[in-house]
PDB file of N, CA and C in Angstrom:
ATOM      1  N   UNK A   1       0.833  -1.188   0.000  1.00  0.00           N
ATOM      2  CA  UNK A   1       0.000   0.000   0.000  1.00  0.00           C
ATOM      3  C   UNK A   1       0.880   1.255   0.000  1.00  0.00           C
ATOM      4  N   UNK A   2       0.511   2.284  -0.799  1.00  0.00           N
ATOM      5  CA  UNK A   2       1.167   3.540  -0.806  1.00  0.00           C
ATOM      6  C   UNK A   2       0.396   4.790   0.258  1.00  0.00           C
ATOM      7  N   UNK A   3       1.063   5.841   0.644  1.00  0.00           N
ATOM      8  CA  UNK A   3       0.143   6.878   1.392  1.00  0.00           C
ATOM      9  C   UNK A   3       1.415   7.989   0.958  1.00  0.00           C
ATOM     10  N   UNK A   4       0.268   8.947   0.762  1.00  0.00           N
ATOM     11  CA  UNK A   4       0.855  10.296   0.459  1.00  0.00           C
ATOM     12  C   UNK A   4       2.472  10.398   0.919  1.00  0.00           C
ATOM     13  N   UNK A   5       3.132   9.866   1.318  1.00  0.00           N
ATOM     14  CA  UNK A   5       4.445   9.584   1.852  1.00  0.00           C
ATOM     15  C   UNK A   5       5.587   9.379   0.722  1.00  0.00           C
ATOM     16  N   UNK A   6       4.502   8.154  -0.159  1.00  0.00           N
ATOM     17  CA  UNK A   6       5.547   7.789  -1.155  1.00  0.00           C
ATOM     18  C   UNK A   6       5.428   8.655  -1.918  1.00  0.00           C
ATOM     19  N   UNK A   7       5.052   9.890  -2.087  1.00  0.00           N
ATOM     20  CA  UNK A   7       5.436  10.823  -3.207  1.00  0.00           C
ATOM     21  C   UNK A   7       6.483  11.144  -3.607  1.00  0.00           C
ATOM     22  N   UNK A   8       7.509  11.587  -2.527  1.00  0.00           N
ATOM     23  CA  UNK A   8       8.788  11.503  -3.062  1.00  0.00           C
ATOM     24  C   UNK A   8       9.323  10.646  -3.589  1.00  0.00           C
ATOM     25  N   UNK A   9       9.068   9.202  -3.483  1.00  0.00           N
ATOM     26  CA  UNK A   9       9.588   8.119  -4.473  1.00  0.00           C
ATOM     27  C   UNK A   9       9.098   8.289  -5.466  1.00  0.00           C
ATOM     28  N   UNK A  10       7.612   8.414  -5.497  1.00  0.00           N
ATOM     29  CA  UNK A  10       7.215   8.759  -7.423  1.00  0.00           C
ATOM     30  C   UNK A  10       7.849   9.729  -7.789  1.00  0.00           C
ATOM     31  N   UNK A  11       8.019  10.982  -6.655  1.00  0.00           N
ATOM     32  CA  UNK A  11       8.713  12.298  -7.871  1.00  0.00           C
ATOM     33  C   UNK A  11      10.144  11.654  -8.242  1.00  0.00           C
ATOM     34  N   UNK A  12      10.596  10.821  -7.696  1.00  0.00           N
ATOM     35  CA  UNK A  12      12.223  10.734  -7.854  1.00  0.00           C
ATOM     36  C   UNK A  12      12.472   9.688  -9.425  1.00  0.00           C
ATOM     37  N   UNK A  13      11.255   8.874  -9.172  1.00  0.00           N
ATOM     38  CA  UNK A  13      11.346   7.570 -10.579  1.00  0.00           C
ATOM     39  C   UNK A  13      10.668   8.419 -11.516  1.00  0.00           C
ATOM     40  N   UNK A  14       9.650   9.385 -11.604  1.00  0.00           N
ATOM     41  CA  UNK A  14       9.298  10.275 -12.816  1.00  0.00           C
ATOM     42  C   UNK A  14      11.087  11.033 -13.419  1.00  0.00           C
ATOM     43  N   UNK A  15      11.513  11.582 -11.818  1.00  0.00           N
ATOM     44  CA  UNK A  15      12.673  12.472 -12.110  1.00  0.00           C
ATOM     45  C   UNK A  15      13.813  11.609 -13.481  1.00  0.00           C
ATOM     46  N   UNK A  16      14.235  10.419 -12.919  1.00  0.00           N
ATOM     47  CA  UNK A  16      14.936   9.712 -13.405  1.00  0.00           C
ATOM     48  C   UNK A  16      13.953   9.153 -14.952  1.00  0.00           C
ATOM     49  N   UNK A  17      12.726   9.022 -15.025  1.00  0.00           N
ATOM     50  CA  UNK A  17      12.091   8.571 -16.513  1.00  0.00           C
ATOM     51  C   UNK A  17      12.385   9.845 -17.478  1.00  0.00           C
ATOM     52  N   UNK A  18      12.195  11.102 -16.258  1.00  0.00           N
ATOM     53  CA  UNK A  18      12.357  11.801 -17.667  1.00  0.00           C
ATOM     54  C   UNK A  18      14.038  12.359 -18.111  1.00  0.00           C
ATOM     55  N   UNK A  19      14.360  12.032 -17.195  1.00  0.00           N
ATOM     56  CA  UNK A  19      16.168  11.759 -17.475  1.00  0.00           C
ATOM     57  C   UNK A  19      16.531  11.257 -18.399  1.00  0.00           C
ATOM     58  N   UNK A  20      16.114   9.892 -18.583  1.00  0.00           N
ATOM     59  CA  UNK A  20      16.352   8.742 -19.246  1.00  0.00           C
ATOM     60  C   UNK A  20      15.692   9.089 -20.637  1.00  0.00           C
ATOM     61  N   UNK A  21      14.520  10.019 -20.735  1.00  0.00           N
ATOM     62  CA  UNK A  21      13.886  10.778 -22.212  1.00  0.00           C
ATOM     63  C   UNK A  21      14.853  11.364 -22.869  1.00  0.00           C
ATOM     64  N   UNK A  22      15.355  12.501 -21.267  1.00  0.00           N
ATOM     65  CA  UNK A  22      16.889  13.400 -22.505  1.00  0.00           C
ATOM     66  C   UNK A  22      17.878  12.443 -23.526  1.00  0.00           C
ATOM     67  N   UNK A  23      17.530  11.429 -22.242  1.00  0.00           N
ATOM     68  CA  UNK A  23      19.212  10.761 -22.956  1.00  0.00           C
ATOM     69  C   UNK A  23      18.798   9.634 -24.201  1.00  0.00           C
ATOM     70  N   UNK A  24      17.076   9.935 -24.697  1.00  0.00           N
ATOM     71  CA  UNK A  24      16.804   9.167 -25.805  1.00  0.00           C
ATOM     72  C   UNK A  24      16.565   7.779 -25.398  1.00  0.00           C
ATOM     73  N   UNK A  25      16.446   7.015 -24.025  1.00  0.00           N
ATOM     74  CA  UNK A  25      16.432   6.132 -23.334  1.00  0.00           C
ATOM     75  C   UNK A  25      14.652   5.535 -23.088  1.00  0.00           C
ATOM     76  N   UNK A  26      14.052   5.708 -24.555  1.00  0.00           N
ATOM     77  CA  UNK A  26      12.785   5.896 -24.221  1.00  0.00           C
ATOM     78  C   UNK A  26      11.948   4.467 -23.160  1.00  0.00           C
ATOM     79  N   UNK A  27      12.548   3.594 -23.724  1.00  0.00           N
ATOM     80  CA  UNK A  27      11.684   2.078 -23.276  1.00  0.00           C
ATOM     81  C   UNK A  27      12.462   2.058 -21.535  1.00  0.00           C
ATOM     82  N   UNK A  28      13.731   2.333 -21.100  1.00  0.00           N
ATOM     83  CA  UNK A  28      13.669   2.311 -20.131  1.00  0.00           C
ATOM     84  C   UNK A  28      13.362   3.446 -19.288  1.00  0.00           C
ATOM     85  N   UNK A  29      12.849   4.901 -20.000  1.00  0.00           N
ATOM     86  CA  UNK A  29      12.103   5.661 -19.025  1.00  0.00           C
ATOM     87  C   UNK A  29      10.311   5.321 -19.133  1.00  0.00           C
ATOM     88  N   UNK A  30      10.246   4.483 -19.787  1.00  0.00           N
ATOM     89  CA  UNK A  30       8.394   4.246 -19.618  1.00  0.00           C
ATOM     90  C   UNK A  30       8.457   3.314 -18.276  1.00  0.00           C
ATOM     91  N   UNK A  31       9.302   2.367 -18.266  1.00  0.00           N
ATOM     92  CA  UNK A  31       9.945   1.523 -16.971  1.00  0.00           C
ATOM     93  C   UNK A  31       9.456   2.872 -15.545  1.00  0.00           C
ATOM     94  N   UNK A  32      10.331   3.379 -15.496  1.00  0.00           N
ATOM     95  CA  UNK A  32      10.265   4.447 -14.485  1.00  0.00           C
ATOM     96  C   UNK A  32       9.146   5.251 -14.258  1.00  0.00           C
ATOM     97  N   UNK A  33       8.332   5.939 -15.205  1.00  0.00           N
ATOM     98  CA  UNK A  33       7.443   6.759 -15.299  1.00  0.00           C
ATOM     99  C   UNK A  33       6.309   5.971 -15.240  1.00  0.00           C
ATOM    100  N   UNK A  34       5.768   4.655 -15.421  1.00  0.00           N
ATOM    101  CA  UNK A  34       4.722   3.774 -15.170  1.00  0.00           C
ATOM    102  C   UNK A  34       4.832   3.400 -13.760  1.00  0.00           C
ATOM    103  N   UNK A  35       6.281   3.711 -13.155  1.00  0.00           N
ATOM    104  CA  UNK A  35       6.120   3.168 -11.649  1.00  0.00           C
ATOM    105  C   UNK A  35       5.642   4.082 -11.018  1.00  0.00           C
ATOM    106  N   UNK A  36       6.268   5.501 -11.715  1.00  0.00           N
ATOM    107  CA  UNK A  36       5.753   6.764 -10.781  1.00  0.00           C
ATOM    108  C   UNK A  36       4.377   6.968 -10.393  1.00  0.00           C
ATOM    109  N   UNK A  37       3.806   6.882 -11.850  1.00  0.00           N
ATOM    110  CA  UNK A  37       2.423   7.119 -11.990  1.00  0.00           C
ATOM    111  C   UNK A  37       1.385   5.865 -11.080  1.00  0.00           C
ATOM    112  N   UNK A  38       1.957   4.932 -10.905  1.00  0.00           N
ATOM    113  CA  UNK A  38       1.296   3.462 -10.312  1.00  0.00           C
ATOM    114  C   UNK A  38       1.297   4.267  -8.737  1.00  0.00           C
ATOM    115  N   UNK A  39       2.232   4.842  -8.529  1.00  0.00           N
ATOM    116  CA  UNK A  39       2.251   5.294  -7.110  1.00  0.00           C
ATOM    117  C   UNK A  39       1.261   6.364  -6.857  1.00  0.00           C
ATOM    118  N   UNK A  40       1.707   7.334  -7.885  1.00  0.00           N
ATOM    119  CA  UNK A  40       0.423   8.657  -7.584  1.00  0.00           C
ATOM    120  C   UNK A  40      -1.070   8.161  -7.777  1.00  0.00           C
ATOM    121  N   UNK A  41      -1.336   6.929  -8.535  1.00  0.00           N
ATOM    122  CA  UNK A  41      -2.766   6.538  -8.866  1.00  0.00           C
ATOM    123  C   UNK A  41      -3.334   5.964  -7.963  1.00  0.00           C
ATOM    124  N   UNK A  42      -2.233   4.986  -6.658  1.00  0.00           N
ATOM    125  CA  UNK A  42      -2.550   4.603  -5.065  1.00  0.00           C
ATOM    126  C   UNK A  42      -2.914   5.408  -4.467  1.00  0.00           C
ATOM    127  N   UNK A  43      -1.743   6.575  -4.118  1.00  0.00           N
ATOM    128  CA  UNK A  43      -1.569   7.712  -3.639  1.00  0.00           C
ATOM    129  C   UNK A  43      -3.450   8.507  -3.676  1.00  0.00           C
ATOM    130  N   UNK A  44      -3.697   8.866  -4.673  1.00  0.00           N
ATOM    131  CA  UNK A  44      -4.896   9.275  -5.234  1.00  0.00           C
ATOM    132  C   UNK A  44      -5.076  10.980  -5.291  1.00  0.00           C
ATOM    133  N   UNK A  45      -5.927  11.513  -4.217  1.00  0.00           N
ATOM    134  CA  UNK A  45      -6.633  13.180  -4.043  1.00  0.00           C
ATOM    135  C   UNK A  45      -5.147  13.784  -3.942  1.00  0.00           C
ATOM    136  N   UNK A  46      -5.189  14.623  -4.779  1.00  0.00           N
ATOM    137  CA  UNK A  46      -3.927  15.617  -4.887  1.00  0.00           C
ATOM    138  C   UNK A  46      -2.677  15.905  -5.405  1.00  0.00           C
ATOM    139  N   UNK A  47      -2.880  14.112  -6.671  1.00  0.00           N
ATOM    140  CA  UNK A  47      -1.651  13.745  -7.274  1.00  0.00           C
ATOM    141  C   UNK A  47      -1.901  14.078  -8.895  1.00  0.00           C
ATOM    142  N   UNK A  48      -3.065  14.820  -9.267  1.00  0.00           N
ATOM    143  CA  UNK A  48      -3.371  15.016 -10.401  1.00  0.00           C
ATOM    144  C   UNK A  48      -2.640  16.031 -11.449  1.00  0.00           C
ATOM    145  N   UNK A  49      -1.910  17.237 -10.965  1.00  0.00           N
ATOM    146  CA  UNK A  49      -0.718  17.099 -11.881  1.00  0.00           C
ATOM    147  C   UNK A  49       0.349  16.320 -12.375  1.00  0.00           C
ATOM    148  N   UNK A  50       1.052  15.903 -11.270  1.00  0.00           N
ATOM    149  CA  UNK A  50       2.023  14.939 -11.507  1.00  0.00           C
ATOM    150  C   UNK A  50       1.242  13.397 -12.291  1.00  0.00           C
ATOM    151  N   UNK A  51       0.601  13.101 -12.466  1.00  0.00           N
ATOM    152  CA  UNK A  51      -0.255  12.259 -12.828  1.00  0.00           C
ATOM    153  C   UNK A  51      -0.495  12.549 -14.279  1.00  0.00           C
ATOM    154  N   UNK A  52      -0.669  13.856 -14.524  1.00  0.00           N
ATOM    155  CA  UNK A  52      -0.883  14.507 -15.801  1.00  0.00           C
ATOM    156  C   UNK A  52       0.379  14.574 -16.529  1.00  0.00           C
ATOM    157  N   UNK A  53       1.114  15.036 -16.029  1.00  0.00           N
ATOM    158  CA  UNK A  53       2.963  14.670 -16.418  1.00  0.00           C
ATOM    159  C   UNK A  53       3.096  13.523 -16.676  1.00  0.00           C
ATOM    160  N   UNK A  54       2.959  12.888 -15.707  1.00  0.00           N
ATOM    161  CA  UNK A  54       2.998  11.080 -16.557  1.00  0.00           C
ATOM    162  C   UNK A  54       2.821  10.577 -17.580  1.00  0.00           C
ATOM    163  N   UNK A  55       1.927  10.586 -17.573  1.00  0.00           N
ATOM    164  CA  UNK A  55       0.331  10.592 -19.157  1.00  0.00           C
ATOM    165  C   UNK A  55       1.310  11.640 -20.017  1.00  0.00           C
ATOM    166  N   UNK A  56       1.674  12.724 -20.062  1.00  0.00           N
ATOM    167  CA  UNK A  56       2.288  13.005 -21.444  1.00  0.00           C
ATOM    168  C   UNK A  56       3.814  12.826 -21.353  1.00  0.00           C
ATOM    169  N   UNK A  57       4.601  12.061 -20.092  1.00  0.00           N
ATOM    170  CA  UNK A  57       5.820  12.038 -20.583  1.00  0.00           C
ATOM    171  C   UNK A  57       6.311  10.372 -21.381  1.00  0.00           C
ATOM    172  N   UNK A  58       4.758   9.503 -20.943  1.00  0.00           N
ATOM    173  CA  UNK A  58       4.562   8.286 -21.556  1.00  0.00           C
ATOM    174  C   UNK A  58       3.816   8.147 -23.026  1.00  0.00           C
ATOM    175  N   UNK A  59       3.366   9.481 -23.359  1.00  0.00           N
ATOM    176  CA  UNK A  59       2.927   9.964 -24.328  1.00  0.00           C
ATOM    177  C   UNK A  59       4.215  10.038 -25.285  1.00  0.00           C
ATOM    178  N   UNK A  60       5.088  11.123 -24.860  1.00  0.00           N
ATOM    179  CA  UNK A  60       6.401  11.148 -25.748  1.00  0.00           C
ATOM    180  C   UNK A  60       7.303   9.687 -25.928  1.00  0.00           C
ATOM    181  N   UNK A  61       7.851   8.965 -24.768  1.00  0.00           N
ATOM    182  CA  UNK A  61       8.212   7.556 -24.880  1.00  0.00           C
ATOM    183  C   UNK A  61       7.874   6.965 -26.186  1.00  0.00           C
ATOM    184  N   UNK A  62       6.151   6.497 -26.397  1.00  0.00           N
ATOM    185  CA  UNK A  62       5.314   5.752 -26.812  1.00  0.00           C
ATOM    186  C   UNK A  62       5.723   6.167 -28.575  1.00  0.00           C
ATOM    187  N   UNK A  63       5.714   7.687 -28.482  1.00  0.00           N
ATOM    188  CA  UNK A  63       5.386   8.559 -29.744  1.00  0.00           C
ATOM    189  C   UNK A  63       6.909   8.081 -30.455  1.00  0.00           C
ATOM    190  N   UNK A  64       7.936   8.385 -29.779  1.00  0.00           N
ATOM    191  CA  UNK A  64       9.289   7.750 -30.553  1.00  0.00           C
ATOM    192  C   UNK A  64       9.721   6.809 -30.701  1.00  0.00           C
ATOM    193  N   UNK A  65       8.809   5.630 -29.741  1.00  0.00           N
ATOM    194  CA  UNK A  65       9.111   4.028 -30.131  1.00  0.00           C
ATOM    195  C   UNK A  65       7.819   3.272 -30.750  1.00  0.00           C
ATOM    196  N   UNK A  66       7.562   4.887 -31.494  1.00  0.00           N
ATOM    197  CA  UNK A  66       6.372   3.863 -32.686  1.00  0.00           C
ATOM    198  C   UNK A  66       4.883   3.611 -32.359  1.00  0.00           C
ATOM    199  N   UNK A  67       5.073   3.568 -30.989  1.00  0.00           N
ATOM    200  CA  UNK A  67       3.838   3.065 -30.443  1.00  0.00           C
ATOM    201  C   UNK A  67       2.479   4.514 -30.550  1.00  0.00           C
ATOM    202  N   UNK A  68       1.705   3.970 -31.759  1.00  0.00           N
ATOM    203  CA  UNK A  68       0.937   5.284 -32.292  1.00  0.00           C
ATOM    204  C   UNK A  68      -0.326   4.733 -30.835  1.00  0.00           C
ATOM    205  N   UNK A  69      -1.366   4.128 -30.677  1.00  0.00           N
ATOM    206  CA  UNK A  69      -2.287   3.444 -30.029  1.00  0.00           C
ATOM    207  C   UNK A  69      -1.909   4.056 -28.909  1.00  0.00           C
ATOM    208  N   UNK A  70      -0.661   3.538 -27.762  1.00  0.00           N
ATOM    209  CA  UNK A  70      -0.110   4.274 -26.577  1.00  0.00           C
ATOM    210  C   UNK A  70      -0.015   5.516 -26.753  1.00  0.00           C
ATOM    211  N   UNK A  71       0.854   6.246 -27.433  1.00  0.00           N
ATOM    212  CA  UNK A  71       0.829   7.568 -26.969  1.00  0.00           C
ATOM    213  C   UNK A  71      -0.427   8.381 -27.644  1.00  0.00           C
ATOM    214  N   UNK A  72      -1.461   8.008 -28.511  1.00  0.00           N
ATOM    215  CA  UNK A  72      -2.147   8.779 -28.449  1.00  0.00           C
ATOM    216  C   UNK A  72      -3.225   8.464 -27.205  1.00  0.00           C
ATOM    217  N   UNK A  73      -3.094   7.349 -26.668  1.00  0.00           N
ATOM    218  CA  UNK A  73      -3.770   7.215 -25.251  1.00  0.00           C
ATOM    219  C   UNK A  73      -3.585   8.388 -24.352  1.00  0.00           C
ATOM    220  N   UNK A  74      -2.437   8.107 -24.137  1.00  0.00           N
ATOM    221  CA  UNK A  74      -1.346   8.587 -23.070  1.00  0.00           C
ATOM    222  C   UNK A  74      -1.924  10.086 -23.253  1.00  0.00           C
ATOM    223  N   UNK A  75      -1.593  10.935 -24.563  1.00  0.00           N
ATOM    224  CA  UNK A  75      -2.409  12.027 -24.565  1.00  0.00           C
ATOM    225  C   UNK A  75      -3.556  12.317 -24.261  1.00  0.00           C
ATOM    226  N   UNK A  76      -4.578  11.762 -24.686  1.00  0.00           N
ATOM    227  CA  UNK A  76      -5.473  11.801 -24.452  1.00  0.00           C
ATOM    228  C   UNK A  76      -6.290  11.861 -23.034  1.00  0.00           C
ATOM    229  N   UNK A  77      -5.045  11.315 -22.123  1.00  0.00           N
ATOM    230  CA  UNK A  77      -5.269  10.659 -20.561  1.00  0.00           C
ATOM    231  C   UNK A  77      -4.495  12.347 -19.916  1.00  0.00           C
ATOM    232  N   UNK A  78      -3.402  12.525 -20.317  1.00  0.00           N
ATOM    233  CA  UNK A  78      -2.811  13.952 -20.004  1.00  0.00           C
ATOM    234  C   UNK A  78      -4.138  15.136 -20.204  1.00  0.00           C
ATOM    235  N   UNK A  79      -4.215  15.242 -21.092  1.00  0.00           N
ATOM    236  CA  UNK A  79      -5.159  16.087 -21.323  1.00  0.00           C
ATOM    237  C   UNK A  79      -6.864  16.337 -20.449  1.00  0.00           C
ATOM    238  N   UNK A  80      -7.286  15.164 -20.437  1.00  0.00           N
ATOM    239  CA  UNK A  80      -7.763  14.624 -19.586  1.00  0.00           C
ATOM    240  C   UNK A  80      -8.106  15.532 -18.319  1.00  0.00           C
ATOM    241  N   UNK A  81      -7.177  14.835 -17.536  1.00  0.00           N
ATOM    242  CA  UNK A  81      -6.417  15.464 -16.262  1.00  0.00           C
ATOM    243  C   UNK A  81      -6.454  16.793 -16.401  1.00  0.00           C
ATOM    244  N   UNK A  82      -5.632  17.200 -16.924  1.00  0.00           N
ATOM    245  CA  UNK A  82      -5.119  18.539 -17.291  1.00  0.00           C
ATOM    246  C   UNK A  82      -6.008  19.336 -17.660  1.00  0.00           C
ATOM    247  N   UNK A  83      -7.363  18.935 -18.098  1.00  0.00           N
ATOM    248  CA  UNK A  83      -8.310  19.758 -18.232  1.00  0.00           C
ATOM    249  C   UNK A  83      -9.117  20.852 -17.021  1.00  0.00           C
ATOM    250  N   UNK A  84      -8.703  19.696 -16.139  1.00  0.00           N
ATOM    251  CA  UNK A  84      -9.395  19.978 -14.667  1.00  0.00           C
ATOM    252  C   UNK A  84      -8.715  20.664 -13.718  1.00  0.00           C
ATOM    253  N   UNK A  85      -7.079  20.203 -13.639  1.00  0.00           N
ATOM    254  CA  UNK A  85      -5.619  20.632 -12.401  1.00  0.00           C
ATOM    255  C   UNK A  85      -5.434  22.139 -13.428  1.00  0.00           C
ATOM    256  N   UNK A  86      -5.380  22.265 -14.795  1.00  0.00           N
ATOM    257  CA  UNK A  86      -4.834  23.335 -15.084  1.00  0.00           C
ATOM    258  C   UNK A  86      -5.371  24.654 -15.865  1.00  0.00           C
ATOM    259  N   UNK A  87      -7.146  24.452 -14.988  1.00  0.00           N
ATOM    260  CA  UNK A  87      -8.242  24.922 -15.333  1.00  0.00           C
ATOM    261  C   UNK A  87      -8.012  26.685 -15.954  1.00  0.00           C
ATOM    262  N   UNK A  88      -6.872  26.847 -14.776  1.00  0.00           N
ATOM    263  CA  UNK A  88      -6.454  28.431 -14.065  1.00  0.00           C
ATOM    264  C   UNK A  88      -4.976  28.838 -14.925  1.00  0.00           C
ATOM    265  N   UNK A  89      -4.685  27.338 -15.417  1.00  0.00           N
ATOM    266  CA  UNK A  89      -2.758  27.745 -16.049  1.00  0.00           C
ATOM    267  C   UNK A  89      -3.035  27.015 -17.377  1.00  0.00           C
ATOM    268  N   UNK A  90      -3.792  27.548 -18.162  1.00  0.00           N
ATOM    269  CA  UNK A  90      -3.917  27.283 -19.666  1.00  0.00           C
ATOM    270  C   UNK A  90      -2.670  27.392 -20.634  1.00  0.00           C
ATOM    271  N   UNK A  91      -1.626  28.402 -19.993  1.00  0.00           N
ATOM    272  CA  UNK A  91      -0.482  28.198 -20.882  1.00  0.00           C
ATOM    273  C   UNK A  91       0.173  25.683 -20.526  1.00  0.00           C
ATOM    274  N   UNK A  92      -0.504  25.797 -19.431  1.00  0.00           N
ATOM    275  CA  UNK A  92       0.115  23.984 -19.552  1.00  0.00           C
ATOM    276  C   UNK A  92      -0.500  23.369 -20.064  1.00  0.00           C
ATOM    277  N   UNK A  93      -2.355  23.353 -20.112  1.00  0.00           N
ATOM    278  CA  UNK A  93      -3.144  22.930 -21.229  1.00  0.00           C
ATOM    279  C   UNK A  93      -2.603  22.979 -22.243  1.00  0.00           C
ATOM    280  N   UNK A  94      -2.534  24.112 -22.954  1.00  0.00           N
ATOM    281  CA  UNK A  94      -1.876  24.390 -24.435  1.00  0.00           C
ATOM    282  C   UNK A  94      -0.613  23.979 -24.735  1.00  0.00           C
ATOM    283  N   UNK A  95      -0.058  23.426 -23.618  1.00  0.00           N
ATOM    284  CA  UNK A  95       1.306  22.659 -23.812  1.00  0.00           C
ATOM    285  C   UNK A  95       1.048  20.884 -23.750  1.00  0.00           C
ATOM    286  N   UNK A  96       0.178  20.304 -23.260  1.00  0.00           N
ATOM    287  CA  UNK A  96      -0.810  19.111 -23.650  1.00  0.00           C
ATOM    288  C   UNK A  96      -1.467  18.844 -24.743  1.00  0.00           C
ATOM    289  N   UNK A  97      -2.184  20.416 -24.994  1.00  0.00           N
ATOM    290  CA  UNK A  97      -2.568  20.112 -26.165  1.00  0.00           C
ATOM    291  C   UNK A  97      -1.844  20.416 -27.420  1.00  0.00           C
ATOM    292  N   UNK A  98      -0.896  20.664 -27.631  1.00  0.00           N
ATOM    293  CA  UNK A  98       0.367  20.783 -28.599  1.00  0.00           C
ATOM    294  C   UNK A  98       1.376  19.414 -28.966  1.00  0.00           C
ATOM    295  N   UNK A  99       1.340  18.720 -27.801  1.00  0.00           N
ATOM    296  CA  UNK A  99       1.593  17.583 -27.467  1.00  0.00           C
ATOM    297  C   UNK A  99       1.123  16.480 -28.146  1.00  0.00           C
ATOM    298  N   UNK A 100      -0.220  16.928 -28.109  1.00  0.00           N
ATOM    299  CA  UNK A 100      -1.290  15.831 -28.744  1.00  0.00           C
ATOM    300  C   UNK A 100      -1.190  16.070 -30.250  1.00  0.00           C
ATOM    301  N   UNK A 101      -0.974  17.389 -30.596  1.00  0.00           N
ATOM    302  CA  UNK A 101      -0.628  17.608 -31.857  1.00  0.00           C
ATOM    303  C   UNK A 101       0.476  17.207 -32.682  1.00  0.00           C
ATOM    304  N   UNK A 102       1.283  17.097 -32.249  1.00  0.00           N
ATOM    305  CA  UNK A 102       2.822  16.478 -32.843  1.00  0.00           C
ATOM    306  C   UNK A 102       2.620  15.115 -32.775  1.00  0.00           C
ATOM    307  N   UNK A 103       1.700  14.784 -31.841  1.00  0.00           N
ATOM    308  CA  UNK A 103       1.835  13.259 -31.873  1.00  0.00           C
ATOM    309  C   UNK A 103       0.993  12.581 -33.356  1.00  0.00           C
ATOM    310  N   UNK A 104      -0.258  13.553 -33.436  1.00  0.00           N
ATOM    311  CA  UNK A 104      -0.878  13.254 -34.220  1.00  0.00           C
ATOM    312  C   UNK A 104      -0.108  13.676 -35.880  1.00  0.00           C
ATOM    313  N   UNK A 105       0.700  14.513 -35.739  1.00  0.00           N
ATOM    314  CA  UNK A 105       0.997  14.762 -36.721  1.00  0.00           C
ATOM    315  C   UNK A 105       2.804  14.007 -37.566  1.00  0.00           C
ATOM    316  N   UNK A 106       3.245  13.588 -35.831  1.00  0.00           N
ATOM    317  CA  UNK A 106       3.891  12.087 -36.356  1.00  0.00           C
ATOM    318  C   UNK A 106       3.476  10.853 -36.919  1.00  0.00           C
ATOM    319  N   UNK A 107       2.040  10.563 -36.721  1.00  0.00           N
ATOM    320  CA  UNK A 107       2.068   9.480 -37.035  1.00  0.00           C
ATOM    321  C   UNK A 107       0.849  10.034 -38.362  1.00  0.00           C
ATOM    322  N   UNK A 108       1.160  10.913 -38.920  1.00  0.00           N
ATOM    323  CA  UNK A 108       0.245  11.361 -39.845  1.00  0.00           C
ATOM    324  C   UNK A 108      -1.334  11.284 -39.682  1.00  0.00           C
ATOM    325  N   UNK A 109      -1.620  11.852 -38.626  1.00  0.00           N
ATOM    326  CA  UNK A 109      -2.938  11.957 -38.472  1.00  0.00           C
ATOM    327  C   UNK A 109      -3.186  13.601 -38.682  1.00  0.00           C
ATOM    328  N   UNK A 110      -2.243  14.353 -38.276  1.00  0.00           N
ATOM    329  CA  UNK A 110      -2.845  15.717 -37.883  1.00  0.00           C
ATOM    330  C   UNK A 110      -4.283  16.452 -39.036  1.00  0.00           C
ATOM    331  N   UNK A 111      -3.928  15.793 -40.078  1.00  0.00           N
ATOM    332  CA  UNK A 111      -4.986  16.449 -41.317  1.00  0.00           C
ATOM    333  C   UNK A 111      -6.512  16.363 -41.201  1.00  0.00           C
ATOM    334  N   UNK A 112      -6.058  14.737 -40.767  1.00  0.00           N
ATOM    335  CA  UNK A 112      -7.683  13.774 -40.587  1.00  0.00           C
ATOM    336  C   UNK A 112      -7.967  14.852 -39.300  1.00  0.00           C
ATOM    337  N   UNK A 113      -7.549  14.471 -38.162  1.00  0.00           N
ATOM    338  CA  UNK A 113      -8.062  15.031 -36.860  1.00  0.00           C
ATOM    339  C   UNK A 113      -9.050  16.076 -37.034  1.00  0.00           C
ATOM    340  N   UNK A 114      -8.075  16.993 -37.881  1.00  0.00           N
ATOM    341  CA  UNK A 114      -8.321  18.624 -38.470  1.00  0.00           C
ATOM    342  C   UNK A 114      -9.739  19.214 -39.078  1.00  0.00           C
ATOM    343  N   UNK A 115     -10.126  17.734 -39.673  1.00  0.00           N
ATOM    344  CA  UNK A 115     -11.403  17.488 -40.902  1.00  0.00           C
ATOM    345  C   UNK A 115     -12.381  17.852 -39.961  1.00  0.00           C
TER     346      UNK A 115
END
């Protein structure tokens, strides 16, 4: 069982997933960032940014190892979230939803979406 305690362990395995993004390390930062997020989703009331970070830093992972299905999840799940935690800070919405855009427009969707 997790309690608001283990947060610092999720912030520290997000810290290190998205480490492991810089360094192009995508499959072993989804490793890390699925643990983080497993913790904040125990964790529960009050973990919904960091939660939202998750969802789009497993979004990017997904998006460069091909995986079109996952990361447009993953967006979709960021956004989500993010609709609600960043009701008041729309410049981070619009950084979710930009997100969702590149993704779509890697895997050649952006046109269709657009229609």
């Amino acid at each position: 069982n997790y309690s608001p305690g283990h947060s610092a362990i999720a912030g520290a395995l997000n810290y290190v997933g998205n480490t492991l993004i810089e360094q192009k390390n995508y499959e072993e930062a989804k490793n890390y960032i699925n643990e983080s997020l497993m913790i904040y989703n125990a964790i529960g009331v009050g973990k919904n940014k960091e939660r939202a970070a998750c969802y789009a830093s497993l979004a990017l992972c997904a998006r460069e190892l091909g995986e079109k299905d996952s990361s447009l999840s993953n967006c979709k799940r960021a956004i989500e979230i993010g609709e609600d935690v960043y009701a008041k800070t729309p410049k981070i919405l619009c950084i979710l939803l930009s997100n969702h855009a590149d993704t779509l427009e890697h895997f050649g969707l952006l046109e269709e979406a657009l229609e």
